[in-house]
Protein backbone atom coordinates (compact mmCIF):
# COMPACT_ATOMS: atom_id res chain seq x y z
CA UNK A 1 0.00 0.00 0.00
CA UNK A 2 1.20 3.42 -0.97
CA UNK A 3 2.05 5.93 1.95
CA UNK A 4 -0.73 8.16 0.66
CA UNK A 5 -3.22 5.55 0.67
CA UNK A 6 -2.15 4.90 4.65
CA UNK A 7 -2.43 8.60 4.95
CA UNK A 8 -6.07 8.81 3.66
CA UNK A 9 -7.44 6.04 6.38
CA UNK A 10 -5.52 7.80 8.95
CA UNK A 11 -7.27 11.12 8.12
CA UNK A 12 -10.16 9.23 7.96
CA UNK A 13 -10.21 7.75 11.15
CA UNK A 14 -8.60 10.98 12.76
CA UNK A 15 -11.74 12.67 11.12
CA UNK A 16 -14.23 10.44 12.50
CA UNK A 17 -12.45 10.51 16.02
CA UNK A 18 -12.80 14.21 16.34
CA UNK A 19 -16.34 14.52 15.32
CA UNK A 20 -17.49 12.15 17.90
CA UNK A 21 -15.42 14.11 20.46
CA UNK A 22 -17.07 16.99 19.26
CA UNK A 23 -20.24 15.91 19.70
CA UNK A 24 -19.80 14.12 22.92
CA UNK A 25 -18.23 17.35 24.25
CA UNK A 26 -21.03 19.71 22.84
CA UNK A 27 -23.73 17.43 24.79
CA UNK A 28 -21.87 17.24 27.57
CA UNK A 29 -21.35 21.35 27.67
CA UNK A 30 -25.50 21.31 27.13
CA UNK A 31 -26.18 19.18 29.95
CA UNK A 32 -24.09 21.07 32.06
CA UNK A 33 -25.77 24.37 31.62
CA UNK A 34 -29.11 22.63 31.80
CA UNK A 35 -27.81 20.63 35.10
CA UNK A 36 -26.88 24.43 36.61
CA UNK A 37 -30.28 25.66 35.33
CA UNK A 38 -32.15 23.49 37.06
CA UNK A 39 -30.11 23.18 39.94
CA UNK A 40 -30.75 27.09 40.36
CA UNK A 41 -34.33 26.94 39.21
CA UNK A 42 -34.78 24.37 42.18
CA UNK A 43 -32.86 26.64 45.31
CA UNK A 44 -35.07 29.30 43.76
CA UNK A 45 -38.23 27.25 44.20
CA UNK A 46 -37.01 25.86 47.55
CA UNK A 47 -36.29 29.50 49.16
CA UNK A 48 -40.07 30.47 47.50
CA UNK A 49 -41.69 27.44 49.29
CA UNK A 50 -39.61 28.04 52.55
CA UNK A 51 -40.77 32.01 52.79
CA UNK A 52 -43.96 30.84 51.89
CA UNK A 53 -44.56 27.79 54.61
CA UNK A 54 -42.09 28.83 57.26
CA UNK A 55 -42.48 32.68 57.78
């Protein structure tokens, strides 16, 4: 096999490599911001319902 042809399924699998790290890494950037969205949604609602109940 020719060193370009070695070359070319390198790329390849280099190519397919990165996108799934890509995408992996772009849903795992969205669940964090929805994790810390709901995480502050939830001490909001929790401080509401305490105000509410306890005071």
């Amino acid at each position: 096999m020719p060193i370009s042809g070695i070359h070319i399924i390198f790329k390849k699998i280099y190519l397919i490599f990165y996108n799934y790290c890509a995408r992996v890494s772009c849903c795992y950037f969205v669940l964090n911001i929805l994790l810390i969205f709901f995480v502050f949604i939830c001490e909001f609602d929790f401080e509401h319902i305490q105000k509410r109940f306890f005071l």
